[in-house]
Protein backbone atom coordinates (compact mmCIF):
# COMPACT_ATOMS: atom_id res chain seq x y z
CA UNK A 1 19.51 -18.01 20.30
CA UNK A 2 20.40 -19.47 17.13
CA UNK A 3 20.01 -23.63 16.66
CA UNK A 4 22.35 -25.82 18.63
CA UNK A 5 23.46 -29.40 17.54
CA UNK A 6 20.98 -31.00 20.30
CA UNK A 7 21.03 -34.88 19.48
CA UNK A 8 18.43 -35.86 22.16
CA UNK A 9 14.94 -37.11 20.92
CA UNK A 10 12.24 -38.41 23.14
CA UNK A 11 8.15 -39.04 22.41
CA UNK A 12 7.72 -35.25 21.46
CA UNK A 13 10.71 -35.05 19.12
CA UNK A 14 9.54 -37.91 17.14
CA UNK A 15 10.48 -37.19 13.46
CA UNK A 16 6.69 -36.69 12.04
CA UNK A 17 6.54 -34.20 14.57
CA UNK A 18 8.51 -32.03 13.07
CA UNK A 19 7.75 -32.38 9.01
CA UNK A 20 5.94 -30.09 6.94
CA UNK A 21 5.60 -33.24 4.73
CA UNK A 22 4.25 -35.31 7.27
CA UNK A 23 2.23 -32.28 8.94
CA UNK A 24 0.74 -31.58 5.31
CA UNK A 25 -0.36 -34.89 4.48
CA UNK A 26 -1.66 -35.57 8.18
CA UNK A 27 -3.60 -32.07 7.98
CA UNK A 28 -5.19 -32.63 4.59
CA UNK A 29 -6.28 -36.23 5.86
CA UNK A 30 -8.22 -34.07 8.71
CA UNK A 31 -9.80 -31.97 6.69
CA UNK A 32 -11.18 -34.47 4.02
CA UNK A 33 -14.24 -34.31 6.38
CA UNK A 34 -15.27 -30.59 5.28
CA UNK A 35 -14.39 -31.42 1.31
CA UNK A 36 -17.72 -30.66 0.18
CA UNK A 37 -18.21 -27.31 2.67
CA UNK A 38 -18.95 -24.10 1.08
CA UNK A 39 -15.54 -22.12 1.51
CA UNK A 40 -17.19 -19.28 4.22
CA UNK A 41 -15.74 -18.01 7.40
CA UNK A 42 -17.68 -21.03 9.23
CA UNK A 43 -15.64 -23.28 7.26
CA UNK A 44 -12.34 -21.82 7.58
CA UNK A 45 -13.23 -21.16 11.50
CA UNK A 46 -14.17 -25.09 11.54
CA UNK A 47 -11.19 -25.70 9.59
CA UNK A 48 -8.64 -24.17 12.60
CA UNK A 49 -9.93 -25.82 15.20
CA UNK A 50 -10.01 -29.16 13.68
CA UNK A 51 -5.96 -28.88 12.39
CA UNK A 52 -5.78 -27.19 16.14
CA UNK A 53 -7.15 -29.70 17.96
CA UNK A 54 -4.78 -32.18 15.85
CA UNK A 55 -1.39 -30.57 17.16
CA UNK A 56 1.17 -33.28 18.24
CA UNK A 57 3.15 -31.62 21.26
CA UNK A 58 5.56 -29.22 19.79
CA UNK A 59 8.49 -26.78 20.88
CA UNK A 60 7.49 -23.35 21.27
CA UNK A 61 8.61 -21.69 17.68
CA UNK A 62 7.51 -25.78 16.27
CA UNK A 63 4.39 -24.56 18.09
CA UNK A 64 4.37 -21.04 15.90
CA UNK A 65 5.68 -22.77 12.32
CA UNK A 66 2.64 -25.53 12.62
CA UNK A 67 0.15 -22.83 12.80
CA UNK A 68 1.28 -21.27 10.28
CA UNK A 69 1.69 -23.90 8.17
CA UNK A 70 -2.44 -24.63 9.11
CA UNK A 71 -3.54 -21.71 8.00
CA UNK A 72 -1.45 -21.65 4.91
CA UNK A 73 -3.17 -24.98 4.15
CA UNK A 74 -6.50 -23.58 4.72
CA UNK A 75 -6.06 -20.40 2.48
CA UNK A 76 -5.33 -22.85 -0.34
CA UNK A 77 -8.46 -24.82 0.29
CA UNK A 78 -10.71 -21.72 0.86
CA UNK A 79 -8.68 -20.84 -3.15
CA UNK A 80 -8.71 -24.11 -4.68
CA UNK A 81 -12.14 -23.65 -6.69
CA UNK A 82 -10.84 -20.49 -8.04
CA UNK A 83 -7.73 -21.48 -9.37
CA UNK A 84 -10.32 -23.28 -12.15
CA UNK A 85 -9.04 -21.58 -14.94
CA UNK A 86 -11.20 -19.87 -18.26
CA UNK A 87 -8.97 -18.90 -20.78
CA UNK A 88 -6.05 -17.20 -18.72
CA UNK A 89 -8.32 -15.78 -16.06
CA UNK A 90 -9.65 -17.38 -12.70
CA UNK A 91 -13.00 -17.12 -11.74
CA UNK A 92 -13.54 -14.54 -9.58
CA UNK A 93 -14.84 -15.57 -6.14
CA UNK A 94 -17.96 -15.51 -4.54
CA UNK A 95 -18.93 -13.03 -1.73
CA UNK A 96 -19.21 -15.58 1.23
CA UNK A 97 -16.26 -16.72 -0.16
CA UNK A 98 -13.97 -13.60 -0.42
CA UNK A 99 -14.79 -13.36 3.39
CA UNK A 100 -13.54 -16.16 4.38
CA UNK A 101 -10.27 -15.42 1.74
CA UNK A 102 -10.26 -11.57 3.58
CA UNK A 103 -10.61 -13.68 6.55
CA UNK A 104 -7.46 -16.09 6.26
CA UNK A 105 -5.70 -13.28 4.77
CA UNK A 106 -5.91 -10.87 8.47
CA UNK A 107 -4.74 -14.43 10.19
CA UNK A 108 -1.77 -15.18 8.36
CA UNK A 109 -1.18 -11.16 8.42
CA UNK A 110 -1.09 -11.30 12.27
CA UNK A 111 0.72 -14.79 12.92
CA UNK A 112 4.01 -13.35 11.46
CA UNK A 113 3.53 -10.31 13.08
CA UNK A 114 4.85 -11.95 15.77
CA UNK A 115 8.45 -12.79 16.31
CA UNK A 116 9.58 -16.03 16.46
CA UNK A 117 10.82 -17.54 19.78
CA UNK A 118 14.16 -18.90 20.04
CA UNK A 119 15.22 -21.63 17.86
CA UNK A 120 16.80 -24.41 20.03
CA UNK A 121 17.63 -27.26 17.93
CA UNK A 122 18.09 -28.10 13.93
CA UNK A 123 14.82 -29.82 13.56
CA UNK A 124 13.23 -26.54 14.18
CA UNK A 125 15.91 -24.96 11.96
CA UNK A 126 14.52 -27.77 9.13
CA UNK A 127 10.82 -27.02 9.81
CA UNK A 128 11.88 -23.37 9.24
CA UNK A 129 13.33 -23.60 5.90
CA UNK A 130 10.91 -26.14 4.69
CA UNK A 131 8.49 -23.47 5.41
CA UNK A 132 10.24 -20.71 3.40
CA UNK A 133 10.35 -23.34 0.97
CA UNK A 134 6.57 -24.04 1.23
CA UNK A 135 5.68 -20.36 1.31
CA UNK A 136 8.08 -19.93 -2.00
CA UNK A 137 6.40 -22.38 -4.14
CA UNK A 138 3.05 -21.87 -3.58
CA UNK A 139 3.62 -17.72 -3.68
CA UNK A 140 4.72 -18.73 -7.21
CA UNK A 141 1.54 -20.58 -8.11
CA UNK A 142 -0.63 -18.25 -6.49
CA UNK A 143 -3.37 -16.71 -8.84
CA UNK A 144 -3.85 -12.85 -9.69
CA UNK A 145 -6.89 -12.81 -7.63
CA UNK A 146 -4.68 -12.25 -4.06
CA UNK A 147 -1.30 -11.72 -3.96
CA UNK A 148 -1.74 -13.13 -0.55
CA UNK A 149 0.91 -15.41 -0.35
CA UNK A 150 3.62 -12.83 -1.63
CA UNK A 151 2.65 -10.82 1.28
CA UNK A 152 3.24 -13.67 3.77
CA UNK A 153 6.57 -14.38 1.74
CA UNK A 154 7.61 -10.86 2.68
CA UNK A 155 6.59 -10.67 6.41
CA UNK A 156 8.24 -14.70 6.45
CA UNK A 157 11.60 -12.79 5.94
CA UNK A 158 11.21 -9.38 7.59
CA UNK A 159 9.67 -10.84 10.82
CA UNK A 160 11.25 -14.64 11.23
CA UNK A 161 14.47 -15.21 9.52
CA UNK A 162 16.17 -12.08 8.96
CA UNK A 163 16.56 -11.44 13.04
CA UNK A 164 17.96 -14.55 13.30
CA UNK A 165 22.27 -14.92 12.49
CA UNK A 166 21.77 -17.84 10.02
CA UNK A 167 19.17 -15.75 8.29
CA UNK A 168 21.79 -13.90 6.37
CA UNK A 169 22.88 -17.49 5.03
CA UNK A 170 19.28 -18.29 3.68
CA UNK A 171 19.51 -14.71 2.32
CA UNK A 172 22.69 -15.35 -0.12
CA UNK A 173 21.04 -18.35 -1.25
CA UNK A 174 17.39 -17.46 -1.81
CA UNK A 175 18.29 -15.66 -5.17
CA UNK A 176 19.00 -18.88 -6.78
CA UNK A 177 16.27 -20.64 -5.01
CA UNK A 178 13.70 -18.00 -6.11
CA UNK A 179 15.06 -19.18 -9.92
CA UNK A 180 14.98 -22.84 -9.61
CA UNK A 181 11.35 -22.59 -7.73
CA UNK A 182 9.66 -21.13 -10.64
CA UNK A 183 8.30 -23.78 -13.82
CA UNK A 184 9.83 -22.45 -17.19
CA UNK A 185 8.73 -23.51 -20.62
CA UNK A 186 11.44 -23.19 -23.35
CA UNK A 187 10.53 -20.84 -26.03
CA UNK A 188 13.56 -22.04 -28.46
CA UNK A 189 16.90 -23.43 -27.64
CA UNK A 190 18.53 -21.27 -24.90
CA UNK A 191 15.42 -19.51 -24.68
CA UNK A 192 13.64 -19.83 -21.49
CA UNK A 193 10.67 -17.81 -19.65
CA UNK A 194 8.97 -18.80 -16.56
CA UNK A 195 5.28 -20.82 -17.77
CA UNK A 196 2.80 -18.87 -16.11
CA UNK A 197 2.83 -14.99 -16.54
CA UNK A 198 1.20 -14.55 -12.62
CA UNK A 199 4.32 -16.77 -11.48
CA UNK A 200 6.63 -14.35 -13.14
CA UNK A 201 4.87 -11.51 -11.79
CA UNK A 202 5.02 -12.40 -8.12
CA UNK A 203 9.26 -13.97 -9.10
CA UNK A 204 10.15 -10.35 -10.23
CA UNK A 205 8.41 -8.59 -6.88
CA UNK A 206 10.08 -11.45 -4.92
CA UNK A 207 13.88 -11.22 -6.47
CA UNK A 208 13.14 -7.43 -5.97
CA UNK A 209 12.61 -7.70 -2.22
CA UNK A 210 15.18 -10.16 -1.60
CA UNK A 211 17.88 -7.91 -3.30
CA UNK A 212 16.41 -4.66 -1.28
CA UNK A 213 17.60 -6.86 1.47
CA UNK A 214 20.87 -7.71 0.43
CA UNK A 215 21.30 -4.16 -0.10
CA UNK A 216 22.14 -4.61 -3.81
CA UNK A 217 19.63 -1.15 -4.85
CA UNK A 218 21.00 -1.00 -8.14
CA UNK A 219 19.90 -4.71 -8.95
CA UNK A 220 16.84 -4.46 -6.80
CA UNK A 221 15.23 -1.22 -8.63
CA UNK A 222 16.39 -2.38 -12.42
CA UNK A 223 13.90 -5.43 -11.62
CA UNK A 224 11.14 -3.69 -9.61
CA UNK A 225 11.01 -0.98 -12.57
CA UNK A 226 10.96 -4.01 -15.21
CA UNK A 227 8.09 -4.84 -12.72
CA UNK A 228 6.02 -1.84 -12.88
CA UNK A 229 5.89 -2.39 -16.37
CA UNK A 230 3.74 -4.97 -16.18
CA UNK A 231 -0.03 -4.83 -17.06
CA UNK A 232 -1.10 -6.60 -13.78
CA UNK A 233 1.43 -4.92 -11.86
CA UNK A 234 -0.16 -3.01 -8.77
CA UNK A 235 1.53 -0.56 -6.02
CA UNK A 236 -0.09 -2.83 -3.13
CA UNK A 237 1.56 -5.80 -3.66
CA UNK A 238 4.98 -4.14 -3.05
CA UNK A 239 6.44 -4.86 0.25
CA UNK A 240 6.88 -1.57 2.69
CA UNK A 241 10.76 -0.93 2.01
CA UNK A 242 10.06 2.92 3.22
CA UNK A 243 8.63 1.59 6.65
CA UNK A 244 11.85 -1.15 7.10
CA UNK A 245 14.26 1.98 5.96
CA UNK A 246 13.08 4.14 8.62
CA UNK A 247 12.77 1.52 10.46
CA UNK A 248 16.62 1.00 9.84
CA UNK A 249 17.17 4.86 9.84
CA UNK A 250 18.89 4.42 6.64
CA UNK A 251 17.93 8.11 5.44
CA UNK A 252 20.60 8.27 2.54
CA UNK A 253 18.49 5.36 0.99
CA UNK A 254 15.35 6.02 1.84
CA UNK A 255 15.72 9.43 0.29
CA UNK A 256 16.54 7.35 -3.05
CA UNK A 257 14.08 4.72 -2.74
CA UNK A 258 11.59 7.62 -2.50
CA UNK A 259 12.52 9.00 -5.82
CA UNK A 260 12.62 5.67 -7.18
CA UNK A 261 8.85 5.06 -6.60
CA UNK A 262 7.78 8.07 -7.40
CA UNK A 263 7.01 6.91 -11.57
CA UNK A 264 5.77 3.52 -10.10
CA UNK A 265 3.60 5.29 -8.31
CA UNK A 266 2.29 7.93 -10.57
CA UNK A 267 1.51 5.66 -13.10
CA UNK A 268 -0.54 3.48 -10.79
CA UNK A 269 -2.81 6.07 -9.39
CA UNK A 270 -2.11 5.13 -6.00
CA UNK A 271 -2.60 6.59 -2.78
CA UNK A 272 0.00 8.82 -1.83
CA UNK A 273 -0.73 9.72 1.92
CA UNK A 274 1.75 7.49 3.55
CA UNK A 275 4.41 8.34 0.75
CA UNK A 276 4.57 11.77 1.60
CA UNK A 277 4.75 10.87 5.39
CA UNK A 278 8.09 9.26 4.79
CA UNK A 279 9.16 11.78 2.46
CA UNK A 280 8.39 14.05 6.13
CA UNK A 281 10.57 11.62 8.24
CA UNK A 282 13.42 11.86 5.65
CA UNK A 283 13.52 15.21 5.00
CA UNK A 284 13.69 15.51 9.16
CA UNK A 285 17.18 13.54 9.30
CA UNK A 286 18.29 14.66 5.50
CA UNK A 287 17.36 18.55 5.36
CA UNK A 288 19.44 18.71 2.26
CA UNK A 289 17.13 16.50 0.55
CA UNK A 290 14.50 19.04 0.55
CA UNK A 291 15.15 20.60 -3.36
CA UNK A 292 14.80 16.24 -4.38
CA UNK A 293 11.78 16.33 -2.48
CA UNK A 294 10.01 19.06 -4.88
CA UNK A 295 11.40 17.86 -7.67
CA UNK A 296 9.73 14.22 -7.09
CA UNK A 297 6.59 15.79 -5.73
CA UNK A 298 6.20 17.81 -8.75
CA UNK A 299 6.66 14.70 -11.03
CA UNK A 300 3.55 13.55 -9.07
CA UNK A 301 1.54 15.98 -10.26
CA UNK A 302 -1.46 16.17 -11.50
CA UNK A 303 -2.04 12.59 -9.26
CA UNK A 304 -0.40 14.23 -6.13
CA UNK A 305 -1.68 17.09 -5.87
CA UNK A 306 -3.05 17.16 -2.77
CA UNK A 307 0.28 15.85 -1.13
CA UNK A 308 2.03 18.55 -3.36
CA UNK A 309 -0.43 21.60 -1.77
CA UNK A 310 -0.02 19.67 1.58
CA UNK A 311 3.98 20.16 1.32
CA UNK A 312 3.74 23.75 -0.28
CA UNK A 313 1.49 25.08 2.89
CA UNK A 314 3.53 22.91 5.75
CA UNK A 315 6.87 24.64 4.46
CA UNK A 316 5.09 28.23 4.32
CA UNK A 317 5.12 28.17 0.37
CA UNK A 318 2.29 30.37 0.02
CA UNK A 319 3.14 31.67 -3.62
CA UNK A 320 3.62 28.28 -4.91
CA UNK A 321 0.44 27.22 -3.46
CA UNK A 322 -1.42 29.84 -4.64
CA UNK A 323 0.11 29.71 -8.24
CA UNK A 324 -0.61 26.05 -8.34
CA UNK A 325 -3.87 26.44 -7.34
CA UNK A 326 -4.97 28.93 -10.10
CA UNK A 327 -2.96 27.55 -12.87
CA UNK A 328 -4.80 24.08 -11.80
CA UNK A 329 -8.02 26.30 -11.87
CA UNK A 330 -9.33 24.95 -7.99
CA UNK A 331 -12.34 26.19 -6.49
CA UNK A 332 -12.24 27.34 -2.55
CA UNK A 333 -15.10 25.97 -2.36
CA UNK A 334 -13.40 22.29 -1.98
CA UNK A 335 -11.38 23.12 0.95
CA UNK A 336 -12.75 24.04 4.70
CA UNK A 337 -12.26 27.20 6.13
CA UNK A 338 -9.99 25.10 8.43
CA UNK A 339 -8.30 24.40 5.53
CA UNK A 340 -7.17 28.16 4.12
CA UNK A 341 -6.61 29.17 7.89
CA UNK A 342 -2.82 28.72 7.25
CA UNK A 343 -2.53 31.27 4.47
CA UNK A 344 -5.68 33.00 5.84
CA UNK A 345 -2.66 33.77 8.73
CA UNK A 346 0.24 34.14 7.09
CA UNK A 347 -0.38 35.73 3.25
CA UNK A 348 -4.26 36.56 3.62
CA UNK A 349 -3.85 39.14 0.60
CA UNK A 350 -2.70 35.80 -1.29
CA UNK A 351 -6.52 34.21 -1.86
CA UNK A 352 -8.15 37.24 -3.07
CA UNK A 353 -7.69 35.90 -6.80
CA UNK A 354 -7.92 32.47 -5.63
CA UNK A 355 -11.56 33.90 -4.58
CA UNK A 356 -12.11 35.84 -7.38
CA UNK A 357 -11.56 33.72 -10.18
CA UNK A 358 -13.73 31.11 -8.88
CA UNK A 359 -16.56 33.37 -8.31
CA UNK A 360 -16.41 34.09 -12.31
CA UNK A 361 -16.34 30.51 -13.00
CA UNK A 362 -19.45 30.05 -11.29
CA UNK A 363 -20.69 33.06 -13.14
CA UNK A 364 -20.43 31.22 -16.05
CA UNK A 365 -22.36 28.76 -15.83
CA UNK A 366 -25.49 31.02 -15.58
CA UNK A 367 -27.72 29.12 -13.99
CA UNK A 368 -29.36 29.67 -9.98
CA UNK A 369 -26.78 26.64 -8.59
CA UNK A 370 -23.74 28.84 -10.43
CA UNK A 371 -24.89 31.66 -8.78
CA UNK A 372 -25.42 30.11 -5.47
CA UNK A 373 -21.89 29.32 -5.80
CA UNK A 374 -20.88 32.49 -6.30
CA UNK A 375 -22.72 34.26 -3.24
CA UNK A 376 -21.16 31.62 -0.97
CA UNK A 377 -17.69 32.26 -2.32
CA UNK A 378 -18.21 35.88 -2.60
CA UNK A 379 -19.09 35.53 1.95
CA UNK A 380 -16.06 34.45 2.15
CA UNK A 381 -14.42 36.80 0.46
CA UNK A 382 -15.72 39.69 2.02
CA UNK A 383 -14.93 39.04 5.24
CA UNK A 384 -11.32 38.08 4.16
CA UNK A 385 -11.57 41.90 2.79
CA UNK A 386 -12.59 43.00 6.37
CA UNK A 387 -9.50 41.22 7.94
CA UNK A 388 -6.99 42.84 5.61
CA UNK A 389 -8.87 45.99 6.66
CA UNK A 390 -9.91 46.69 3.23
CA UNK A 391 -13.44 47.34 3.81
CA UNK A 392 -14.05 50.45 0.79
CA UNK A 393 -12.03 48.41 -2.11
CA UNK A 394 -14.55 45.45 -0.73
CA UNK A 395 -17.89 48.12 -1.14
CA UNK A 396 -16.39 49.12 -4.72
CA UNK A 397 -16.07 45.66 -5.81
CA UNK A 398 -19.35 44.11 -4.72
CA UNK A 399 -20.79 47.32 -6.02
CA UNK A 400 -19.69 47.03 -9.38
CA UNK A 401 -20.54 43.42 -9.38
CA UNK A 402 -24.21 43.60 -8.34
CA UNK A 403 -24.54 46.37 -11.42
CA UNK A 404 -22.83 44.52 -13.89
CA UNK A 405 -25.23 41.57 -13.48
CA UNK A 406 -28.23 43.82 -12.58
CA UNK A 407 -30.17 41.88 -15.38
CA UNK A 408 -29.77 38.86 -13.98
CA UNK A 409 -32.65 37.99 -11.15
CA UNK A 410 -32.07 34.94 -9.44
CA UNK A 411 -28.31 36.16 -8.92
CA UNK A 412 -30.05 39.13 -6.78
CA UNK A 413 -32.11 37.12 -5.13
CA UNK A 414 -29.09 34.97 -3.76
CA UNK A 415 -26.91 38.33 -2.95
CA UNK A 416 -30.19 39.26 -1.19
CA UNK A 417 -30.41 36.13 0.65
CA UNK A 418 -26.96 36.42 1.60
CA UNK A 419 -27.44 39.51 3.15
CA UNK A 420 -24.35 40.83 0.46
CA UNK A 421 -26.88 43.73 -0.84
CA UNK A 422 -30.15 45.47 0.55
């Protein structure tokens, strides 16, 4: 239920109840105590309780807001020694203290997991904004060294305004409040850029996002591409639009979103598992999208080429797998038998050259672990010969083999050892 104009106030509505200002100022007071701590996990464990312990009674979702706002506080505190800057790069943080950061991080991760309970009144509606407005600025300020505060801005959104039916309000205006948020320096007259380079980093992801939400693609994808080009840009720190599209079942956009990343992706090395599971669910509710799905998956390559083999052997593509896998020169070797078993079933005659041509590259390197190689391969290979019932074209092969490296004796001594010759 959205925020009704409820005038009543009694002891627990008193105004510094509900004021990030006042709650700010009251928390750091309480915390003063632990200034000279070392930031650890104690700390930042001592640190909650105490703000805990402080709470004035609150409404349920005031309840929610002031522990966020707690932890938010503490993440800065557990940061502020690193935002000490040398030249234009923090200094990097200390073990005991990264766990305490990693720490703070999985809290504020799992307090707006939750969803917010019913707003009842405009002071919580206040608190609320005042704490997108709190989560803004210091997202904007944050240092390169986390990104952590651009994640809560996301999950802020996602999980506790956008369900609500003034949230759509807040999300028309937070375009221009992402611009007047950010410090600019003027360059020359009529020439302005935003002061610190991380700021503008985390502004671009941010007016990105908020866009993806309005549904304005076009806009949203000209900025996050402007993004990528970055030098401290990094895949992570993108919010998961391909989760909230499924989500949505929005499969027409999802589909182009997917394309979208695929450069962004590629040139960031990143891992490309969960990518090609939503390219799955898409391709489920948009069959027709199948010949963009190649296309993008191809553009991957070489980075994704597992996902790419992955693709080619769940859609029974057992020439293009094969043909990928000897132009890319792969060894059988680095697959499990478990593995193959899918071509092994369907196109066995398909790996004999896959088998082949990595037993001569072992050759090759003419030494006892080459030819180990080899013999193991060339196990495998006969008993692939057996199942395509080509037992004589096997006894020809390994035949002419074993007496066109007579010469050499530590390969005989592995065929002997693998019981491939008497």
């Amino acid at each position: 239920m959205e925020p009704k104009d409820k005038t009543y106030m009694d002891a627990d509505m008193h105004p510094s109840n509900y004021s990030i200002p006042a709650w700010q100022q009251q928390m750091n007071e309480q915390l003063a105590p632990l200034e000279g701590s070392i930031r650890n996990v104690q700390y930042t464990e001592q640190a909650l309780e105490m703000l805990m312990h402080h709470q004035p009674r609150l409404t349920p979702a005031a309840q929610i807001i002031y522990r966020l706002n707690a932890l938010l506080l503490i993440y800065n505190h557990v940061m502020q020694p690193t935002h000490k800057i040398t030249g234009s790069s923090p200094l990097s943080l200390g073990y005991h203290t990264r766990m305490a950061v990693t720490e703070m991080q999985n809290l504020l991760n799992l307090e707006l997991s939750q969803s917010l309970p019913a707003l009842q009144n405009e002071q919580e509606w206040q608190l609320l904004t005042d704490m997108l407005a709190y989560i803004r600025q210091d997202m904007l300020a944050e240092v390169r060294d986390s990104y952590a505060l651009l994640s809560c801005y996301y999950a802020f959104w996602h999980s506790w305004i956008l369900p609500l039916e003034r949230g759509q309000q807040l999300l028309r205006d937070e375009p221009m409040a992402l611009q007047q948020a950010i410090p600019e320096e003027e360059l020359q007259p009529g020439i302005r850029r935003p002061g610190n380079s991380f700021a503008y980093a985390s502004l671009l992801l941010a007016q990105s996002y908020i866009d993806f939400l309005l549904e304005q693609d076009d806009q949203a994808l000209e900025i996050l591409h402007a993004a990528a080009e970055r030098h401290d840009f990094y895949p992570e720190r993108l919010p998961d639009i391909l989760t909230q599209l499924e989500q949505k079942e929005q499969w027409t956009r999802m589909v182009r979103w997917l394309v979208e990343l695929a450069p962004i992706l590629r040139r960031q090395y990143s891992d490309l598992q969960g990518y090609g599971e939503h390219w799955e669910q898409a391709i489920r509710h948009q069959p027709e999208a199948q010949a963009q799905m190649w296309t993008t998956l191809e553009s991957l390559l070489p980075l994704g080429g597992r996902l790419y083999e992955d693709k080619l052997l769940e859609y029974g593509k057992w020439q293009q797998w094969m043909d990928y896998q000897l132009s890319s020169g792969k060894d059988p070797a680095s697959y499990k038998v478990t593995e193959l078993k899918p071509l092994e079933m369907n196109a066995p005659e398909m790996l004999l050259p896959f088998y082949h041509q990595a037993v001569e590259r072992h050759m090759a390197h003419k030494n006892r672990d080459g030819y180990k190689a080899a013999v193991r391969l060339l196990k495998r290979l006969s008993k692939l010969y057996k199942k395509l019932k080509q037992e004589e074209r096997w006894e020809q092969f390994i035949e002419q083999f074993t007496g066109r490296h007579s010469r050499l004796r530590a390969l005989q001594e592995e065929l002997r050892k693998g019981k491939l010759i008497p």
